[in-house]
Protein backbone atom coordinates (compact mmCIF):
# COMPACT_ATOMS: atom_id res chain seq x y z
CA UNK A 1 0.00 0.00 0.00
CA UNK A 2 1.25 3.58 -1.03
CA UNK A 3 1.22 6.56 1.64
CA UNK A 4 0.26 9.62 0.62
CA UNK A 5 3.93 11.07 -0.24
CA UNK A 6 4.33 8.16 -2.58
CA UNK A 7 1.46 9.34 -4.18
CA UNK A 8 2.37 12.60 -4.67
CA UNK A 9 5.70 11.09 -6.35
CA UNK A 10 3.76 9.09 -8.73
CA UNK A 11 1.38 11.94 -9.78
CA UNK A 12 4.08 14.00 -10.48
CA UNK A 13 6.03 11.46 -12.60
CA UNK A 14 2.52 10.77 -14.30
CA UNK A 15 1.51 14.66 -15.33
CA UNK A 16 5.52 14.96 -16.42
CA UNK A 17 4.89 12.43 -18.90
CA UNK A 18 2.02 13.74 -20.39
CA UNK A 19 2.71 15.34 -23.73
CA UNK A 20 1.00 18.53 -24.46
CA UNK A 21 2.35 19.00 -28.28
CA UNK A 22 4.05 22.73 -27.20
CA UNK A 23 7.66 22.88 -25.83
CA UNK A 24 6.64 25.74 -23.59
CA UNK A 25 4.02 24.10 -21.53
CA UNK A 26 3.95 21.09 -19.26
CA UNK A 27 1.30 19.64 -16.80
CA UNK A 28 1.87 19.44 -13.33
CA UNK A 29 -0.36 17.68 -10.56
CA UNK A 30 -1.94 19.39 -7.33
CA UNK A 31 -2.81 17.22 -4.62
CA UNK A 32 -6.61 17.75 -3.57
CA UNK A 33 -7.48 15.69 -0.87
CA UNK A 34 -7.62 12.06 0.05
CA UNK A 35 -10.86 9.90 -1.75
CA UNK A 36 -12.33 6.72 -0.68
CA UNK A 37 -10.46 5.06 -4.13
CA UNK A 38 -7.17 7.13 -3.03
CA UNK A 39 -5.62 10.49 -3.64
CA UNK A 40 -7.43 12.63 -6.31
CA UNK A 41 -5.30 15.39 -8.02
CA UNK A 42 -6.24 17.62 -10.54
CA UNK A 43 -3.47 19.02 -13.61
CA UNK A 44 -2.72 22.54 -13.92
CA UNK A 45 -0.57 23.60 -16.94
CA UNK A 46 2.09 25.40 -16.74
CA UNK A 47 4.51 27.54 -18.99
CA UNK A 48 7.91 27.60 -18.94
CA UNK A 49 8.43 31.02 -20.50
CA UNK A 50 7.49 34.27 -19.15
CA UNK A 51 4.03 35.06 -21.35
CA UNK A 52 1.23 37.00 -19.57
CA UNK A 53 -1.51 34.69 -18.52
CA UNK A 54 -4.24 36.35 -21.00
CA UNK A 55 -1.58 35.71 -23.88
CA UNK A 56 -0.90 32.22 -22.91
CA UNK A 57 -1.71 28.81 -24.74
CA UNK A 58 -5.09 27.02 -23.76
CA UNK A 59 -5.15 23.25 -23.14
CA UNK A 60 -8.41 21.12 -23.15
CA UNK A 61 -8.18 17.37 -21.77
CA UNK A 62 -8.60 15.15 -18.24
CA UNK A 63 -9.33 17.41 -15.26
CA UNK A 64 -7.15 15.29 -12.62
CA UNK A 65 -7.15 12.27 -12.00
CA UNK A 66 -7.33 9.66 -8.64
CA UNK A 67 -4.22 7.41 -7.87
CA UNK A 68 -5.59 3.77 -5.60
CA UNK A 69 -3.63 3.23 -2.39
CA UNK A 70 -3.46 -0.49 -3.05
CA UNK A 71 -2.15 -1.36 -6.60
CA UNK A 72 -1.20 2.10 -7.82
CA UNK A 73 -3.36 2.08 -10.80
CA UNK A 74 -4.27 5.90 -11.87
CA UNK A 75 -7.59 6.71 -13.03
CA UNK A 76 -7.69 9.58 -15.62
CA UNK A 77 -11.01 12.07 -15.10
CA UNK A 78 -13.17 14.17 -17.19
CA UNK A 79 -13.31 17.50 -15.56
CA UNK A 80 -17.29 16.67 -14.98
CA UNK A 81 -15.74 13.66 -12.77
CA UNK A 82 -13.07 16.20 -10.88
CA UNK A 83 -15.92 18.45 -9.99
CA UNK A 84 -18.06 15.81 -8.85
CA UNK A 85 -15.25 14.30 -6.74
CA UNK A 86 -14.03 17.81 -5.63
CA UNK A 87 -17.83 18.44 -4.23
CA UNK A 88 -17.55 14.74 -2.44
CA UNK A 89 -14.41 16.05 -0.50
CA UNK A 90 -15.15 16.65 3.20
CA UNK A 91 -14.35 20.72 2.74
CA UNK A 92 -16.72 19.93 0.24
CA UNK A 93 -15.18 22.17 -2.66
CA UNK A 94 -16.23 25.67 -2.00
CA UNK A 95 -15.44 26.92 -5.67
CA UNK A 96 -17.62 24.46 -7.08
């Protein structure tokens, strides 16, 4: 079984290897809470250059995704899944 820094290891590893076709950009993964499957994490892109946010590349794809404490098997999810699993956290997602 995986503790939650060893989760945080693999989710980085996993958004680093996603490939968003652009040089500039890269994923990276932001822990969100712990899930009754897990860890659930959502990707945020990021930009390796200094361009203004307005002016910056926009990226469609999974929302997050949830990493099992048992048999680390990651589970990629629609952002309609994130929210849902975001308002099933116990601080209950305030932005959603």
């Amino acid at each position: 079984m995986i503790v939650g820094s060893e989760a945080i290891r693999l989710a980085d590893q996993h958004a680093a290897r996603q490939d968003l076709g652009h040089e500039d950009y890269y994923l990276e993964a932001r822990l969100l809470g712990s899930v009754p499957n897990g860890w659930l994490f959502e990707y945020s892109v990021a930009c390796r250059r200094d361009i203004p946010l307005d002016q910056q590349e926009r990226f469609a794809g999974a929302g997050g995704f949830t990493i099992s404490p048992g048999n680390p098997e990651i589970r990629e999810l629609s952002v309609p899944e994130l929210i849902q699993a975001i308002q099933e956290l116990p601080s209950a997602g305030a932005a959603f």
